[in-house]
PDB file of N, CA and C in Angstrom:
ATOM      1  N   UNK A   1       0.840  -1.182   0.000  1.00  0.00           N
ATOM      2  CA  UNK A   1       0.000   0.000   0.000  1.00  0.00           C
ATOM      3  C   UNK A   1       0.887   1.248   0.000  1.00  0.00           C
ATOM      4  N   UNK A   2       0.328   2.095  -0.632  1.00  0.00           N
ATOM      5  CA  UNK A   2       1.101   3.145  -0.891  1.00  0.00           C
ATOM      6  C   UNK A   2       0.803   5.042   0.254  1.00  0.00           C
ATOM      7  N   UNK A   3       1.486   4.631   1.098  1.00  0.00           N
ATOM      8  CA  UNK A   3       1.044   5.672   1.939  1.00  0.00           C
ATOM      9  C   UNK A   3       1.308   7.141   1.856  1.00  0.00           C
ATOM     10  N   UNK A   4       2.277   6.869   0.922  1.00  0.00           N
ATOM     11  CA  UNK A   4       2.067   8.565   0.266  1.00  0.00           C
ATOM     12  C   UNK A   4       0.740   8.997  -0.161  1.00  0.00           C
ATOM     13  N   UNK A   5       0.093   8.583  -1.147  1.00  0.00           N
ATOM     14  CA  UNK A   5      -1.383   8.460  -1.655  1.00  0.00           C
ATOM     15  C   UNK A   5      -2.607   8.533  -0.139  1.00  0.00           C
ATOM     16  N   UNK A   6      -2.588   7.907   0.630  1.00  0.00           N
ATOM     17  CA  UNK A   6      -3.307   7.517   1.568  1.00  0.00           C
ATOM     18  C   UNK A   6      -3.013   9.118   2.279  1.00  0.00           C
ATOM     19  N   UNK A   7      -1.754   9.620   2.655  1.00  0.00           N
ATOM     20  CA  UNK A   7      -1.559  10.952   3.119  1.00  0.00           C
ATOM     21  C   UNK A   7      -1.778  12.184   2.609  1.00  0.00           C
ATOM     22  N   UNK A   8      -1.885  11.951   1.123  1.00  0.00           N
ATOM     23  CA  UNK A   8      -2.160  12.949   0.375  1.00  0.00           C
ATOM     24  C   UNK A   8      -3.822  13.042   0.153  1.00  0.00           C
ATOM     25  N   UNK A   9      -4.526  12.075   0.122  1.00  0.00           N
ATOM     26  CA  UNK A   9      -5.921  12.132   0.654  1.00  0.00           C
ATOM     27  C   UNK A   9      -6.227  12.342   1.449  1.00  0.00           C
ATOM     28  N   UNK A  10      -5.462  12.283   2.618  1.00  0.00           N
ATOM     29  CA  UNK A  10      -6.127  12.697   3.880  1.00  0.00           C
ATOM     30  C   UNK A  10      -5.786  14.603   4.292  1.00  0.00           C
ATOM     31  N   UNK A  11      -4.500  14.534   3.425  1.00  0.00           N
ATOM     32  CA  UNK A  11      -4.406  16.448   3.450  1.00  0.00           C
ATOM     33  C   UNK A  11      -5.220  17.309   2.657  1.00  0.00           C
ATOM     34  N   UNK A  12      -5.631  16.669   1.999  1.00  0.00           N
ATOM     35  CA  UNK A  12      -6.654  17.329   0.816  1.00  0.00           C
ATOM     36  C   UNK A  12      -7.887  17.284   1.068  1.00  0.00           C
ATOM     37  N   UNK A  13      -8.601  16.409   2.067  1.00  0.00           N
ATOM     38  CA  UNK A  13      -9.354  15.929   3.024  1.00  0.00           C
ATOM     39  C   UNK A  13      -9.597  17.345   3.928  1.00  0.00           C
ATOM     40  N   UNK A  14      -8.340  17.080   4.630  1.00  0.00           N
ATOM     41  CA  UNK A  14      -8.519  18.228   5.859  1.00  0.00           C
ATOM     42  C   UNK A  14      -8.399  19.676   5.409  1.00  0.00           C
ATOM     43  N   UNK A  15      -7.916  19.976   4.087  1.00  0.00           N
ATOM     44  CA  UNK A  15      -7.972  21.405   3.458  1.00  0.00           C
ATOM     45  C   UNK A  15      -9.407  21.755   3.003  1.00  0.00           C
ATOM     46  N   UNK A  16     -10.249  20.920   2.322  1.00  0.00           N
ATOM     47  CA  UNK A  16     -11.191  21.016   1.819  1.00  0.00           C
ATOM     48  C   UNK A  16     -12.386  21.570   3.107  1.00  0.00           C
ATOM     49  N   UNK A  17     -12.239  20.509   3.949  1.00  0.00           N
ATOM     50  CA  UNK A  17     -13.004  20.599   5.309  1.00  0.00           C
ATOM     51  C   UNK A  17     -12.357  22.153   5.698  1.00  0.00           C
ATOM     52  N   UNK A  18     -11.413  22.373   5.515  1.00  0.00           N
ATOM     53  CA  UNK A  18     -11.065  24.180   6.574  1.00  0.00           C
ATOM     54  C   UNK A  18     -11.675  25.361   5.357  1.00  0.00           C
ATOM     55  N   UNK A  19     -11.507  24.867   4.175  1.00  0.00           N
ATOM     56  CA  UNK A  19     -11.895  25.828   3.405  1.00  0.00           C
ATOM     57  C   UNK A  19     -13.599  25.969   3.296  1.00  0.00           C
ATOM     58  N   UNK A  20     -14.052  24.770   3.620  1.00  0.00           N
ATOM     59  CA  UNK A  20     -15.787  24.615   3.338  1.00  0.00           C
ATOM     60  C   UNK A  20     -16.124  25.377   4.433  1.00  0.00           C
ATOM     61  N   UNK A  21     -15.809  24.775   6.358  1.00  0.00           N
ATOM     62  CA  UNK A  21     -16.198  24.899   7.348  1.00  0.00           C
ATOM     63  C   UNK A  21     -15.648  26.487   8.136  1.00  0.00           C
ATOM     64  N   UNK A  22     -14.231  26.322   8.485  1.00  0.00           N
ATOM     65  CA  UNK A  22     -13.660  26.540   9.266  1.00  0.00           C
ATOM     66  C   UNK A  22     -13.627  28.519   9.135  1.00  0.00           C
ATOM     67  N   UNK A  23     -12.584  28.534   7.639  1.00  0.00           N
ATOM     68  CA  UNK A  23     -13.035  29.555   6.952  1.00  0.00           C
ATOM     69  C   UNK A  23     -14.090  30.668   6.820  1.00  0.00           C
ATOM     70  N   UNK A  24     -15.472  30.020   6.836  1.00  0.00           N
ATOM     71  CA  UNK A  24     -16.491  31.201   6.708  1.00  0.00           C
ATOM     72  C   UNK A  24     -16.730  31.292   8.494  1.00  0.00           C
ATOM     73  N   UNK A  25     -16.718  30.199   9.406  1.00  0.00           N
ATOM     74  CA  UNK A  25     -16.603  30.472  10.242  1.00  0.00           C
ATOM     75  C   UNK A  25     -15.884  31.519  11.275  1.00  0.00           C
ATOM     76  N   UNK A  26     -14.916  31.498  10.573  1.00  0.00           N
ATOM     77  CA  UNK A  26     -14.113  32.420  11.291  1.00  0.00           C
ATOM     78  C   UNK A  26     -14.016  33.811  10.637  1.00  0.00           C
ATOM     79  N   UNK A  27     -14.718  34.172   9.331  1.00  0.00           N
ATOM     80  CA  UNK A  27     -15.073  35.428   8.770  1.00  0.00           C
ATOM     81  C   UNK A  27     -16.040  35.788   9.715  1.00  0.00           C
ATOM     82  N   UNK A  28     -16.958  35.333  10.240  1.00  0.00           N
ATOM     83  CA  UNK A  28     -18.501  34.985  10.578  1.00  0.00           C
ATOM     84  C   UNK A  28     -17.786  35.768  12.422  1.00  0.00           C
ATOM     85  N   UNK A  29     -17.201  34.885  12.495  1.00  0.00           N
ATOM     86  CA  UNK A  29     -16.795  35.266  14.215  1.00  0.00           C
ATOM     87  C   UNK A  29     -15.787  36.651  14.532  1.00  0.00           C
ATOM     88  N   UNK A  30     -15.079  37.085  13.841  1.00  0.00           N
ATOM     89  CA  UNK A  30     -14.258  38.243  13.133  1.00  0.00           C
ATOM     90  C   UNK A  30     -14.894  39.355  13.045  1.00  0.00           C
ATOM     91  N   UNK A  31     -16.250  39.081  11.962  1.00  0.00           N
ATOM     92  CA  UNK A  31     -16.918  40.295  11.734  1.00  0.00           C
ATOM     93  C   UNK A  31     -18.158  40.481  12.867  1.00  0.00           C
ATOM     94  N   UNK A  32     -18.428  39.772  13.394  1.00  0.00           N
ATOM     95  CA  UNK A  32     -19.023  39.863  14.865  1.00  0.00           C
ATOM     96  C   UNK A  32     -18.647  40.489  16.102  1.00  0.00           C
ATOM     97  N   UNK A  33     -16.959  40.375  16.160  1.00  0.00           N
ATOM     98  CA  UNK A  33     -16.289  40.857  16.796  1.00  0.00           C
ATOM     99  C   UNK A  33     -16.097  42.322  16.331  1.00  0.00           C
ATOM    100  N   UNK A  34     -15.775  42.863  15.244  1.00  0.00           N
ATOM    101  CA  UNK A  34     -15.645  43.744  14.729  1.00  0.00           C
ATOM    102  C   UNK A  34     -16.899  44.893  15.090  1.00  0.00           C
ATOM    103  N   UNK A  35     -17.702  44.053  14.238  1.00  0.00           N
ATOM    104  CA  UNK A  35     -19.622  44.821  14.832  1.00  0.00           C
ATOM    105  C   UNK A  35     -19.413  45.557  16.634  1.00  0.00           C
ATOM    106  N   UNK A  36     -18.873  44.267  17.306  1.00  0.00           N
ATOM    107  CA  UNK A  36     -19.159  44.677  18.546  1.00  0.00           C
ATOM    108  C   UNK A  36     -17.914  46.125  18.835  1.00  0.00           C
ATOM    109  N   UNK A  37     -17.124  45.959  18.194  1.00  0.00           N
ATOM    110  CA  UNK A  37     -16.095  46.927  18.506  1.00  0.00           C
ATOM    111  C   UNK A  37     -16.667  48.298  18.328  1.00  0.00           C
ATOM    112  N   UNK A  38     -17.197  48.013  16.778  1.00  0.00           N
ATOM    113  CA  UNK A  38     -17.730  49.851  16.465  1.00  0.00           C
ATOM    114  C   UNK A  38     -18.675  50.026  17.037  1.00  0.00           C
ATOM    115  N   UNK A  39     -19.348  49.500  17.697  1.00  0.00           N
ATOM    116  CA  UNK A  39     -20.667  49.362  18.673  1.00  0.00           C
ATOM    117  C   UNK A  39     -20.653  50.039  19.969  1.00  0.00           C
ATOM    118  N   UNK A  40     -19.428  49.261  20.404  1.00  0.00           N
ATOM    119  CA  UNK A  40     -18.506  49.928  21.296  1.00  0.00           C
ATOM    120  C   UNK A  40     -18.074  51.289  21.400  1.00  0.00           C
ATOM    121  N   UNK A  41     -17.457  51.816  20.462  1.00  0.00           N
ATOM    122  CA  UNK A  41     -16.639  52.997  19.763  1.00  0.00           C
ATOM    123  C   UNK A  41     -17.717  53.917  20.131  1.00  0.00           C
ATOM    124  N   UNK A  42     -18.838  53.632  19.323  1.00  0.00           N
ATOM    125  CA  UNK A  42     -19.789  54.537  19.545  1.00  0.00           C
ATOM    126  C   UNK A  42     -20.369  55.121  20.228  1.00  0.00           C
ATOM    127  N   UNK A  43     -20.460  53.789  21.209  1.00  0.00           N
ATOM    128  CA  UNK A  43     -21.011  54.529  21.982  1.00  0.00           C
ATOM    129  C   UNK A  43     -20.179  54.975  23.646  1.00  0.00           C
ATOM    130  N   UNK A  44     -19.420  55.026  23.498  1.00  0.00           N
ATOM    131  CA  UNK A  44     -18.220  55.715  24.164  1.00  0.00           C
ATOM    132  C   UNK A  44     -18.044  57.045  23.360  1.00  0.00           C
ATOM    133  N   UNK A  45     -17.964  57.315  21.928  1.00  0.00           N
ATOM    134  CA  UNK A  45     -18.347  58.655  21.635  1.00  0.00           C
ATOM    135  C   UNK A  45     -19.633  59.461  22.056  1.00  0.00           C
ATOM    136  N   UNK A  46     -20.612  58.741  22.211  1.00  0.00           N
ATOM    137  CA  UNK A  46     -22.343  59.177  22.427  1.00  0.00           C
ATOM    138  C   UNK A  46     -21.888  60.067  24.074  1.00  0.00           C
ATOM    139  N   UNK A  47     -21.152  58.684  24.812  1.00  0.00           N
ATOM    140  CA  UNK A  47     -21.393  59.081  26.365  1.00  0.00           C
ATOM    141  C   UNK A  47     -20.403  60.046  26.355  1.00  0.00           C
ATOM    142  N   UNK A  48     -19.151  60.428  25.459  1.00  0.00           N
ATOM    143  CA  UNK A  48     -17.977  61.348  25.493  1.00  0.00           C
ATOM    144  C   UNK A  48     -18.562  62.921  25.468  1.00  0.00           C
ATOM    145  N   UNK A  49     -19.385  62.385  24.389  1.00  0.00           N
ATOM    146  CA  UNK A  49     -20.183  63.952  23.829  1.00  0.00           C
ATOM    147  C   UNK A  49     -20.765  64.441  25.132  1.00  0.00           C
ATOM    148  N   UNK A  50     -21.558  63.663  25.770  1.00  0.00           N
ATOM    149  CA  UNK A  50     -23.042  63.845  26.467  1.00  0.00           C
ATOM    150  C   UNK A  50     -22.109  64.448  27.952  1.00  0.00           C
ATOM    151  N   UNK A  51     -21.324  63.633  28.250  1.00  0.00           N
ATOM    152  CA  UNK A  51     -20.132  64.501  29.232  1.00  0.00           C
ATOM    153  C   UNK A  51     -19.805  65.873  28.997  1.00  0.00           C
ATOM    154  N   UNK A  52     -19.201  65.892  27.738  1.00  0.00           N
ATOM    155  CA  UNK A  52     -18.818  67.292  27.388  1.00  0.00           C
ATOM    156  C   UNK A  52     -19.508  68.663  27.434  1.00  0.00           C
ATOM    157  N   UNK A  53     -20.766  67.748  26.673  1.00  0.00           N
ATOM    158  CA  UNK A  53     -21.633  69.559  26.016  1.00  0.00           C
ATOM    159  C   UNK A  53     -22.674  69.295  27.174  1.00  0.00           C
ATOM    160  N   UNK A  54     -22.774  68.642  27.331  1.00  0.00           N
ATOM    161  CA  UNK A  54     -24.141  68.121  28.501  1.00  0.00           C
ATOM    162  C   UNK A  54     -25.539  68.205  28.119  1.00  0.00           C
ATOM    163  N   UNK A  55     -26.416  68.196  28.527  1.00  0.00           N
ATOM    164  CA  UNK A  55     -28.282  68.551  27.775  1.00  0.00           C
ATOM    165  C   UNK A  55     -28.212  69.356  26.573  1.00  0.00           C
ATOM    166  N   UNK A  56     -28.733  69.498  26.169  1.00  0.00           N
ATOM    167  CA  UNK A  56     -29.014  70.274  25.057  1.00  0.00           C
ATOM    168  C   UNK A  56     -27.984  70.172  24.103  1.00  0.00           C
ATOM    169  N   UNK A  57     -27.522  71.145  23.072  1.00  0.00           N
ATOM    170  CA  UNK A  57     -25.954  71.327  22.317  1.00  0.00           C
ATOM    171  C   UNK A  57     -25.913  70.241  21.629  1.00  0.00           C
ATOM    172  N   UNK A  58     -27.361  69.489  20.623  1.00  0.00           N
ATOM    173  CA  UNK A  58     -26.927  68.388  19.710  1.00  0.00           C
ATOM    174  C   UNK A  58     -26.392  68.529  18.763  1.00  0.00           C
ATOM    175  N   UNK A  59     -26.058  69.995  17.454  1.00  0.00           N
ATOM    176  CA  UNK A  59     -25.120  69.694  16.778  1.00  0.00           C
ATOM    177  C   UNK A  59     -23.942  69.625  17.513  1.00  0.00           C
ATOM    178  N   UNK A  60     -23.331  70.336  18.360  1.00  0.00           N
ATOM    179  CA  UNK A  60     -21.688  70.310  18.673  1.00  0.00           C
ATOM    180  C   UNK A  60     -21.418  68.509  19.673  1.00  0.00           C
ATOM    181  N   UNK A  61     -22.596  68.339  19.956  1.00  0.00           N
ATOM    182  CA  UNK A  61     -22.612  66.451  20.748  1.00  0.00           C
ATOM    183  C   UNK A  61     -22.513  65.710  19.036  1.00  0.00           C
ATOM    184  N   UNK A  62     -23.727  66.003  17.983  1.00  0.00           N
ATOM    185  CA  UNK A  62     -23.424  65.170  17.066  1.00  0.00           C
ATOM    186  C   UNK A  62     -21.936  65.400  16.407  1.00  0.00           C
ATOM    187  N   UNK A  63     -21.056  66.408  15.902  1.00  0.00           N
ATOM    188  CA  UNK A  63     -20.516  67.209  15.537  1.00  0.00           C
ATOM    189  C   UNK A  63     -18.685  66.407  16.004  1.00  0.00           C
ATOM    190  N   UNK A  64     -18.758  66.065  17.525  1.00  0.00           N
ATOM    191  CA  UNK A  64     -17.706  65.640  17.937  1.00  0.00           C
ATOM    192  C   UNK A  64     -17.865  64.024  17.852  1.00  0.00           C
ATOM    193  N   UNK A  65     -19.045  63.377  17.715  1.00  0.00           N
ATOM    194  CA  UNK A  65     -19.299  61.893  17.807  1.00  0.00           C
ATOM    195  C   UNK A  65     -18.757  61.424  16.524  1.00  0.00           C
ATOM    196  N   UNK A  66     -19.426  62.702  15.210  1.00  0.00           N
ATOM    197  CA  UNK A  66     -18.517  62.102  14.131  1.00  0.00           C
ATOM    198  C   UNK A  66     -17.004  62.789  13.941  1.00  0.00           C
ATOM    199  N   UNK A  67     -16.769  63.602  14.418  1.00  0.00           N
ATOM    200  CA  UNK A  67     -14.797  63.883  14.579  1.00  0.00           C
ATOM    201  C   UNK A  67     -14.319  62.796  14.938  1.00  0.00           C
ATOM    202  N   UNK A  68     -14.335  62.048  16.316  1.00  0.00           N
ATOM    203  CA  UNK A  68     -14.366  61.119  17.071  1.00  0.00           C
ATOM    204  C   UNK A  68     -14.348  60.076  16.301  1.00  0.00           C
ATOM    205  N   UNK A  69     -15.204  59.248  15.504  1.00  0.00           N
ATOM    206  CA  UNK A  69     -15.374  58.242  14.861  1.00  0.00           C
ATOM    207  C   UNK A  69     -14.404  58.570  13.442  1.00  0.00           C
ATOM    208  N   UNK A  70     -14.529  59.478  12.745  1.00  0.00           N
ATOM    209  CA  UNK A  70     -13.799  59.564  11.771  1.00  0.00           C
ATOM    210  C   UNK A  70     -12.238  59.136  11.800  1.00  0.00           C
ATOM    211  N   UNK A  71     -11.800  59.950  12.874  1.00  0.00           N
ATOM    212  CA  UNK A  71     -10.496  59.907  13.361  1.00  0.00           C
ATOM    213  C   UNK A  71      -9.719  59.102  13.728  1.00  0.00           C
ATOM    214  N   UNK A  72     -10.963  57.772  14.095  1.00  0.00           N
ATOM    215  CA  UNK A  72     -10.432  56.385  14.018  1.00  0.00           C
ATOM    216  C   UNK A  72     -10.850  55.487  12.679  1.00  0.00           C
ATOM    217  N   UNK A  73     -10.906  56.088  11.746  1.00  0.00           N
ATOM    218  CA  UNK A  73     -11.441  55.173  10.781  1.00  0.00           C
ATOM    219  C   UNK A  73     -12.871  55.193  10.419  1.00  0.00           C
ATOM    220  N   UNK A  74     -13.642  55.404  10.865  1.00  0.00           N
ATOM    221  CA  UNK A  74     -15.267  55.273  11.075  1.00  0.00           C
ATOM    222  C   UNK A  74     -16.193  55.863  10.028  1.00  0.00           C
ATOM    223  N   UNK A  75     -16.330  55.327   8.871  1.00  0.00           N
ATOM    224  CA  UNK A  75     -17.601  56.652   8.385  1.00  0.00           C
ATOM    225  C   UNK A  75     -18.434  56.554   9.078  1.00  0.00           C
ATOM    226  N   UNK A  76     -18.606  57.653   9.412  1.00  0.00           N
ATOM    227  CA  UNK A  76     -19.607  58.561  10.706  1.00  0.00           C
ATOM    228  C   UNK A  76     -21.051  58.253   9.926  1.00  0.00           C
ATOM    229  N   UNK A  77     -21.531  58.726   8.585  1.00  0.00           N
ATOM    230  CA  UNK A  77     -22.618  58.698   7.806  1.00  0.00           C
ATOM    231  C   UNK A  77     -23.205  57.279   7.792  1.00  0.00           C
ATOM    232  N   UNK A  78     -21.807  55.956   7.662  1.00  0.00           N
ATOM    233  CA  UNK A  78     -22.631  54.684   7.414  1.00  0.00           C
ATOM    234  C   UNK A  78     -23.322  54.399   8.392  1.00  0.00           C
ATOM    235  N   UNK A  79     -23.071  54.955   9.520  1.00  0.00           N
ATOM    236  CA  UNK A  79     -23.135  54.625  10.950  1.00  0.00           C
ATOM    237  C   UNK A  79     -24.244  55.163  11.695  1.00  0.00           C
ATOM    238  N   UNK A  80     -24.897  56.454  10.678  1.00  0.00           N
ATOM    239  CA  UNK A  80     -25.541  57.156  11.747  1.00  0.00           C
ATOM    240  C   UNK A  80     -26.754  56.860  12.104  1.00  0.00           C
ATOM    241  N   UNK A  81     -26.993  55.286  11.782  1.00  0.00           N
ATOM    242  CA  UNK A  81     -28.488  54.903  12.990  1.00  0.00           C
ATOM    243  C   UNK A  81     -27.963  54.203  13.787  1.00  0.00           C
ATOM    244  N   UNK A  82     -26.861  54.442  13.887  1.00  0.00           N
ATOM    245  CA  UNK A  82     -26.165  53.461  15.295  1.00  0.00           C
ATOM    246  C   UNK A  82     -25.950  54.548  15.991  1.00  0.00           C
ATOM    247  N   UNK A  83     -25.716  55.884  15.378  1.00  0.00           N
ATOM    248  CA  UNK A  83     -25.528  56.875  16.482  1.00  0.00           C
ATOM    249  C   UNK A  83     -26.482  57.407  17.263  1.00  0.00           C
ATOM    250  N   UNK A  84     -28.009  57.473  16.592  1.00  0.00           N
ATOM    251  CA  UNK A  84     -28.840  57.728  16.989  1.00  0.00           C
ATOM    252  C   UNK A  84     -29.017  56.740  17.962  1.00  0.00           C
ATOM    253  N   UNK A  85     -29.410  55.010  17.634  1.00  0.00           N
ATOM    254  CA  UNK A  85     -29.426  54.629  18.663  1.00  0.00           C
ATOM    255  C   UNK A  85     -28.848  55.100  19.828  1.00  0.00           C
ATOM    256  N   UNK A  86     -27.405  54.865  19.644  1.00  0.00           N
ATOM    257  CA  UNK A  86     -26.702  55.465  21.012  1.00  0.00           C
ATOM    258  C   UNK A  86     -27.541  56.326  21.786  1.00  0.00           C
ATOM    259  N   UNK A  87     -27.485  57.741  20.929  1.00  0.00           N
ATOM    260  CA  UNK A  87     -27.792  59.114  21.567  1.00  0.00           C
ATOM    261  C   UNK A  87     -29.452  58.567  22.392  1.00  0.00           C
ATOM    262  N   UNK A  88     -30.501  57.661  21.602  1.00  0.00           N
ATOM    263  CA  UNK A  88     -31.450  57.192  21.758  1.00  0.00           C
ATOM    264  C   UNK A  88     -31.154  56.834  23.620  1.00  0.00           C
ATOM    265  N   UNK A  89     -30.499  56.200  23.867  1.00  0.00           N
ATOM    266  CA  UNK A  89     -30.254  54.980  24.855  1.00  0.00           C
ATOM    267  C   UNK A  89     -29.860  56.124  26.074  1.00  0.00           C
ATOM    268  N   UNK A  90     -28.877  56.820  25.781  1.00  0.00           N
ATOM    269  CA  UNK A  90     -27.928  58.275  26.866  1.00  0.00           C
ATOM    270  C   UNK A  90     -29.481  59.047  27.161  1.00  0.00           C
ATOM    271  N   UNK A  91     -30.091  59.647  25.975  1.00  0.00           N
ATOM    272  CA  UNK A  91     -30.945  60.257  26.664  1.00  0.00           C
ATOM    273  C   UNK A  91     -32.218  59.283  27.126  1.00  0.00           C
ATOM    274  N   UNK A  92     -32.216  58.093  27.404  1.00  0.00           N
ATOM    275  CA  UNK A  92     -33.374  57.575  28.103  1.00  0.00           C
ATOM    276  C   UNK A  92     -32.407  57.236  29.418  1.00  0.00           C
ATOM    277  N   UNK A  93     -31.154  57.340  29.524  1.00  0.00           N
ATOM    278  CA  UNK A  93     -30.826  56.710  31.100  1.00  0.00           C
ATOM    279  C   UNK A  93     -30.728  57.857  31.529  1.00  0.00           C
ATOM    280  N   UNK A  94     -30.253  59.524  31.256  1.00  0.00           N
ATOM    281  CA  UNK A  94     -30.729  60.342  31.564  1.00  0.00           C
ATOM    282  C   UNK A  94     -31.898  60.679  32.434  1.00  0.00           C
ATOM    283  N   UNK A  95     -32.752  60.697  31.503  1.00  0.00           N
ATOM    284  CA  UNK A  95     -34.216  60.956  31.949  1.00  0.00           C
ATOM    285  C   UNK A  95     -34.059  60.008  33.323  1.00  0.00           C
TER     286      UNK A  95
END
């Protein structure tokens, strides 16, 4: 028996399986992680703003949330129903 052959099926085996399975999996878990990061970001800008300018003053609160986000990378625009959420969430624990 020829165990070169037998090994070379079984590596081509286990590549196939990482490229089918493993692969989108770990795009899948990555960009989840990622989600949670700018999620994050945000809303640490929301509560940064809401510190700063305090009640009222929503352009210069919106104004620094997207400086803030930009500055790390962020389009501010793709983002901005996540910002609202945010701002949504600050002014209900507010209240």
């Amino acid at each position: 028996m020829d165990w070169n052959l037998v090994l070379e099926f079984i590596i081509t085996v286990a590549t196939i399986a990482v490229a089918i399975f493993l692969v989108p999996w770990l795009k899948e878990k990555l960009g989840a992680e990622r989600a949670q990061q700018l999620e994050d970001l945000i809303w640490k800008a929301v509560q940064a703003a809401e510190q700063l300018f305090g009640a009222g003053n929503g352009a210069q609160k919106k104004a620094y949330v997207v400086e803030y986000l930009e500055a790390r990378g962020v389009d501010a625009e793709a983002v901005d129903a996540d910002i609202e959420a945010a701002v949504l969430e600050v002014n209900n624990m507010v209240k």
